[in-house]
C-alpha atoms as a PDB file:
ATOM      1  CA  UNK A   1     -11.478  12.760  17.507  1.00  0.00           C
ATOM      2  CA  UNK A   2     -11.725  15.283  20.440  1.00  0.00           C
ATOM      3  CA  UNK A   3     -14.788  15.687  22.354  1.00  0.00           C
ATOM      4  CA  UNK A   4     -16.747  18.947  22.580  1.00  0.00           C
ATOM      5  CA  UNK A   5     -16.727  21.187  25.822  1.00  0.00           C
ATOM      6  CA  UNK A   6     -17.589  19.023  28.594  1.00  0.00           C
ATOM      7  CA  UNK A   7     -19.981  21.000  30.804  1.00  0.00           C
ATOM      8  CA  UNK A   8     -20.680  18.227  33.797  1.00  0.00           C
ATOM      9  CA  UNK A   9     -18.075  16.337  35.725  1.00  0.00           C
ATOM     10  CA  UNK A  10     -18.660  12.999  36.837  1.00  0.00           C
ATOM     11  CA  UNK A  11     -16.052  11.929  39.312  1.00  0.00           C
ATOM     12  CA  UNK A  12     -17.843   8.425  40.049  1.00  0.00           C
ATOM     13  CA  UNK A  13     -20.129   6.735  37.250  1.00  0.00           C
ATOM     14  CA  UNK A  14     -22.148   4.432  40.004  1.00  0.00           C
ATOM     15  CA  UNK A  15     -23.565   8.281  41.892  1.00  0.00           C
ATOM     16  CA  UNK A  16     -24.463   9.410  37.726  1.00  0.00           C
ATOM     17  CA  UNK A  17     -25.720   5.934  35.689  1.00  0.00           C
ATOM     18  CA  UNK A  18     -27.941   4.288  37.795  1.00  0.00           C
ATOM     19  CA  UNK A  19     -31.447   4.000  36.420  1.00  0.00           C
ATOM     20  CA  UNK A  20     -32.973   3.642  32.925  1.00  0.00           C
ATOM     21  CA  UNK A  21     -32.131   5.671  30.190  1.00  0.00           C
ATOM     22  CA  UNK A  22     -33.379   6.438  26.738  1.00  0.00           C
ATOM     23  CA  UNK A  23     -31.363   5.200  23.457  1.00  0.00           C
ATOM     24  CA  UNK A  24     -31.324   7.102  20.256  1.00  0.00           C
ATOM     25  CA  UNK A  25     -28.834   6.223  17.913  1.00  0.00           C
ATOM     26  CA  UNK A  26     -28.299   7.438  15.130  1.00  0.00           C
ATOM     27  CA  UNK A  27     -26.095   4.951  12.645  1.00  0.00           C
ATOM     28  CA  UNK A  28     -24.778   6.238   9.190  1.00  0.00           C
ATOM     29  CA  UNK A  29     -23.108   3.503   6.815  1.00  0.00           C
ATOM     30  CA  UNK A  30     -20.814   5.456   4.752  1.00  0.00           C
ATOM     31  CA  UNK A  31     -20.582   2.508   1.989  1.00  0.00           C
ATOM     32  CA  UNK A  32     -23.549   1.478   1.522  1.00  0.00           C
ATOM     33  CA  UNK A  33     -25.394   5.295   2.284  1.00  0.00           C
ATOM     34  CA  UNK A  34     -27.766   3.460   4.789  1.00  0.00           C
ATOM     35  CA  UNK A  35     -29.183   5.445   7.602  1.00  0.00           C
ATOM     36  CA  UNK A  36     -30.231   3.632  10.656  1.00  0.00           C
ATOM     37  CA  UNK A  37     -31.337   4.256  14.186  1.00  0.00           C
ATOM     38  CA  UNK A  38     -31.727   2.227  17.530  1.00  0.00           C
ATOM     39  CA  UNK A  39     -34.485   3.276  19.853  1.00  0.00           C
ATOM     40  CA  UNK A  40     -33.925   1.818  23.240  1.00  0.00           C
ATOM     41  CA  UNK A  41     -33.263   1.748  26.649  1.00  0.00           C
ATOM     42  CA  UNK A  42     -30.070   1.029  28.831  1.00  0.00           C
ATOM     43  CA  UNK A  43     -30.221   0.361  32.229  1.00  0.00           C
ATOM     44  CA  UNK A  44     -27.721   0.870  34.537  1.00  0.00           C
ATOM     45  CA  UNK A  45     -27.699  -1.307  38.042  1.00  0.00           C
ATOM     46  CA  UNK A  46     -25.185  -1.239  40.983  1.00  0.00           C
ATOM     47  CA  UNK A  47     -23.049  -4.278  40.664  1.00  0.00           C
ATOM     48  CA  UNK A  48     -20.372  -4.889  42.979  1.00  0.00           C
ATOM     49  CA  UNK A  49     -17.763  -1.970  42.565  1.00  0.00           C
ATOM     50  CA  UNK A  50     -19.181  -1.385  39.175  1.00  0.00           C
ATOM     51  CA  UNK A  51     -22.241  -1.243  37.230  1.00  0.00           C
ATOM     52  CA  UNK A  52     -23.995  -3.441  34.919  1.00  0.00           C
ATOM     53  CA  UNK A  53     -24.731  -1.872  31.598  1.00  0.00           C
ATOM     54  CA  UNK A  54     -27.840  -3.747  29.287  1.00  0.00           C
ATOM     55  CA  UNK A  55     -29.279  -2.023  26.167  1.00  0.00           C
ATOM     56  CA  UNK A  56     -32.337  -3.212  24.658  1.00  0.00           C
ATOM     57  CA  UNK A  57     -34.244  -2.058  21.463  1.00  0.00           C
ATOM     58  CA  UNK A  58     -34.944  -1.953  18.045  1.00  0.00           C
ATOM     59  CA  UNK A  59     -32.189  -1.409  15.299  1.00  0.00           C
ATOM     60  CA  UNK A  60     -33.433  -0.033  12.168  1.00  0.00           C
ATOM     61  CA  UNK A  61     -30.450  -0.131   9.055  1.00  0.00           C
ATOM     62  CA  UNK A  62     -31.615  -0.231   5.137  1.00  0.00           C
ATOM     63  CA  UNK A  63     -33.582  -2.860   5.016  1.00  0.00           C
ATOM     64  CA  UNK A  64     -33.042  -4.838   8.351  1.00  0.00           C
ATOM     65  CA  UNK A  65     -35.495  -4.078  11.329  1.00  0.00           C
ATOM     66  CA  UNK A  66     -34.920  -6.104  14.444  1.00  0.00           C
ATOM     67  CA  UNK A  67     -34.401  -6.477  18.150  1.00  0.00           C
ATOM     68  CA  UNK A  68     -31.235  -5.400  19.778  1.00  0.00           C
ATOM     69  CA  UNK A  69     -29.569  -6.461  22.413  1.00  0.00           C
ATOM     70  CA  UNK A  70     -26.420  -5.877  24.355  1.00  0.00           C
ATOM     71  CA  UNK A  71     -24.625  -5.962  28.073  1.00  0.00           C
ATOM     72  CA  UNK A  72     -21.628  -4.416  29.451  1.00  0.00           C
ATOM     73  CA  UNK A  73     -19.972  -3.497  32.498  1.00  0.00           C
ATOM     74  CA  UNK A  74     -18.327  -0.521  33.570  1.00  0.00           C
ATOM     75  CA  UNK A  75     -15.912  -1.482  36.782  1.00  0.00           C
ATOM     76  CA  UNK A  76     -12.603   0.589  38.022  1.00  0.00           C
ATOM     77  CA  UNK A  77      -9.746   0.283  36.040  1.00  0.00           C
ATOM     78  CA  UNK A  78      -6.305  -1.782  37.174  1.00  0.00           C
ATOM     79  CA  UNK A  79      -4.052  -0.093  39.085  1.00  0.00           C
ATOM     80  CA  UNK A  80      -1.656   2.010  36.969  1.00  0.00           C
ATOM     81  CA  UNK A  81      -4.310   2.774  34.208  1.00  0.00           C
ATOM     82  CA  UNK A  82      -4.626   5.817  33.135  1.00  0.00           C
ATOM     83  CA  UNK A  83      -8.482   6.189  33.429  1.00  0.00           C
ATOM     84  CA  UNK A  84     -10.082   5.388  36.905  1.00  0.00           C
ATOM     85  CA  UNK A  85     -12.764   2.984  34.737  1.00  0.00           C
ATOM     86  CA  UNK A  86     -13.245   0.979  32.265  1.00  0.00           C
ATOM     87  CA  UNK A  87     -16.226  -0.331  29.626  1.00  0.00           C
ATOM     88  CA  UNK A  88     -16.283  -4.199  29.577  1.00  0.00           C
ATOM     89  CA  UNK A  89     -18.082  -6.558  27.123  1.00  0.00           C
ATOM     90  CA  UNK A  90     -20.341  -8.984  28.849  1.00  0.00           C
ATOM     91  CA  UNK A  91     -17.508 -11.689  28.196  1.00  0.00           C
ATOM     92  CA  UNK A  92     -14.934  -9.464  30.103  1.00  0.00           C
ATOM     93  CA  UNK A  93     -12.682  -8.215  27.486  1.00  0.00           C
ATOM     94  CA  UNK A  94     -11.972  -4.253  27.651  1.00  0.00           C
ATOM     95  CA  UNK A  95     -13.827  -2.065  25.150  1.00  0.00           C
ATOM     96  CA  UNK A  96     -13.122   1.067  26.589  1.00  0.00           C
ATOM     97  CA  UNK A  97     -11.004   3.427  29.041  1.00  0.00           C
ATOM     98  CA  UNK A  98     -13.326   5.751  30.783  1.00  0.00           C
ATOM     99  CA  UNK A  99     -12.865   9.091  32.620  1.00  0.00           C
ATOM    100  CA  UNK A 100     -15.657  11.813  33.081  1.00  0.00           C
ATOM    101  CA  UNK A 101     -13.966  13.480  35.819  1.00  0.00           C
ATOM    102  CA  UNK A 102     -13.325  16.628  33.389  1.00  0.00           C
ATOM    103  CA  UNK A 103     -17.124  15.666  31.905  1.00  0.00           C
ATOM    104  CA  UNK A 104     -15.450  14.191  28.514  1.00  0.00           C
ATOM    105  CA  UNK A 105     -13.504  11.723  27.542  1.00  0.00           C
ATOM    106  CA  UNK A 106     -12.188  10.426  24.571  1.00  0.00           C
ATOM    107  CA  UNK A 107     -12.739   6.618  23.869  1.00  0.00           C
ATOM    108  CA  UNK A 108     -10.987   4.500  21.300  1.00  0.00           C
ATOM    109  CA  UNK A 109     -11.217   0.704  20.717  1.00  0.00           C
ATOM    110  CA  UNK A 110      -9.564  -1.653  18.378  1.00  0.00           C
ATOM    111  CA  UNK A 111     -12.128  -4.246  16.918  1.00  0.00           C
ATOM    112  CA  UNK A 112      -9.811  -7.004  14.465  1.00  0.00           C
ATOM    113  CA  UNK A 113      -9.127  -5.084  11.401  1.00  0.00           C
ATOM    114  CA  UNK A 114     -11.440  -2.065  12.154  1.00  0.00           C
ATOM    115  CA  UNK A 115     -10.975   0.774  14.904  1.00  0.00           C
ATOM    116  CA  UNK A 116     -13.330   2.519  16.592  1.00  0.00           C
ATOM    117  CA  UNK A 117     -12.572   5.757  17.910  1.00  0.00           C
ATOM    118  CA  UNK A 118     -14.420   9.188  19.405  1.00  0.00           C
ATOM    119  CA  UNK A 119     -15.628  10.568  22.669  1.00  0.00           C
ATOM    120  CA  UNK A 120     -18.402  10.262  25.804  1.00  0.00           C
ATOM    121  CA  UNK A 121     -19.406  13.896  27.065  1.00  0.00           C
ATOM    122  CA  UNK A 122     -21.540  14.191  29.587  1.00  0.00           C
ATOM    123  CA  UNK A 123     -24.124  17.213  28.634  1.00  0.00           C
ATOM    124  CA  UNK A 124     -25.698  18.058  31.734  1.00  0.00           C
ATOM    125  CA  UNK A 125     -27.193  15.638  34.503  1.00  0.00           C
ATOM    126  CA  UNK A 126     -29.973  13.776  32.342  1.00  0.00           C
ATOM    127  CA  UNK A 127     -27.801  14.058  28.525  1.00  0.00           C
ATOM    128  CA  UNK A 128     -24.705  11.692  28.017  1.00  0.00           C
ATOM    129  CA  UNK A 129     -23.464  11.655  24.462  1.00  0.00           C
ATOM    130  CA  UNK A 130     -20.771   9.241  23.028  1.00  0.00           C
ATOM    131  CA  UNK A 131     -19.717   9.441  19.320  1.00  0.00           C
ATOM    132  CA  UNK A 132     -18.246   6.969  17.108  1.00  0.00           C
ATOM    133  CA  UNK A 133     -15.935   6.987  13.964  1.00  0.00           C
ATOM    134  CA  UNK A 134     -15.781   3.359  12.728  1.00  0.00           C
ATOM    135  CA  UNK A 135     -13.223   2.785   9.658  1.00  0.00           C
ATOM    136  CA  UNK A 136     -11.253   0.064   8.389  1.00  0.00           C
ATOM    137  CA  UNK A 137     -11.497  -2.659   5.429  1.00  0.00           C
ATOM    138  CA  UNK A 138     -15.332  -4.056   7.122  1.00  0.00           C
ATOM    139  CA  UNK A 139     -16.879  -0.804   8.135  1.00  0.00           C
ATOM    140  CA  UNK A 140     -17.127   2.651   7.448  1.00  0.00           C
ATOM    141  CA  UNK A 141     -19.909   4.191  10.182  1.00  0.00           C
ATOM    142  CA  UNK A 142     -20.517   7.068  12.392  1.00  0.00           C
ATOM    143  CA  UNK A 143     -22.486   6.525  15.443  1.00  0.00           C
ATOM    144  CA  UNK A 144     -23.926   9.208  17.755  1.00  0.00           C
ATOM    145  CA  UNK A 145     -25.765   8.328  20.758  1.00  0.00           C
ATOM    146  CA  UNK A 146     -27.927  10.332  23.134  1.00  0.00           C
ATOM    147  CA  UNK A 147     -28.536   8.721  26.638  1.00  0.00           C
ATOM    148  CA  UNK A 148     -31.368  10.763  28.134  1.00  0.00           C
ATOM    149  CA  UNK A 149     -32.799   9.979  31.395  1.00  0.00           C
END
């Protein structure tokens, strides 16, 4: 899926994500026609040549309220990639490619049988926006996220 228009470039993540942000997510479950939405916060810390990335909130979905949790990393990629970063799950196994330079990006990750694809666009210096299309034979969601400082 291709990103909107970006309209700001971020050529280094650690000078744009440090600090705490505001989550709202908006989750739609095609199958089951459940709306949900996390309300949150992810901070974003210097670590090493990388950041730390921890969301924390509250995950409402039909009828399941409850406390969310999750930590990534984003660190530069391996020489040769294609992207000058990656997203990393706390465990250290790539989720994502990711390059703002041109202010979007499009992001794509395979998760067993399901896929995950869409796009981060970076809005304007306190909006980042990432979008989800999640299909295969478990899931059938979209996912839109604001990040709002």
């Amino acid at each position: 899926m291709p990103a909107p228009a970006p309209t700001v470039s971020v050529a280094d993540p650690r000078t744009f994500l440090p600090g705490v942000w505001q989550i709202d997510r908006q989750v739609h479950d095609a199958r089951s026609r459940e709306d949900g939405r996390y309300i949150g916060t992810a901070t974003f810390l210097l670590d090493g040549d990388g950041l730390s990335w921890t969301e924390r909130g509250t995950l409402r979905l039909g009828s399941f309220e409850g406390s969310a949790t999750r930590t990534m990393a984003v660190v530069p990629s391996r020489p040769g990639a294609a992207a000058p970063w990656e997203v990393r799950f706390d465990d250290g196994r790539p989720f994502h490619p990711l390059d703002l330079r041109g202010g979007a990006c499009p992001v794509d990750h395979p998760c067993g049988e399901d896929h995950y694809s869409g796009w981060v666009r970076v809005e304007h210096e306190d909006l980042m926006v990432v979008s989800w299309r999640v299909t295969g034979p478990a899931k059938d969601h979209t996912i839109l996220t604001r990040y709002t400082r």
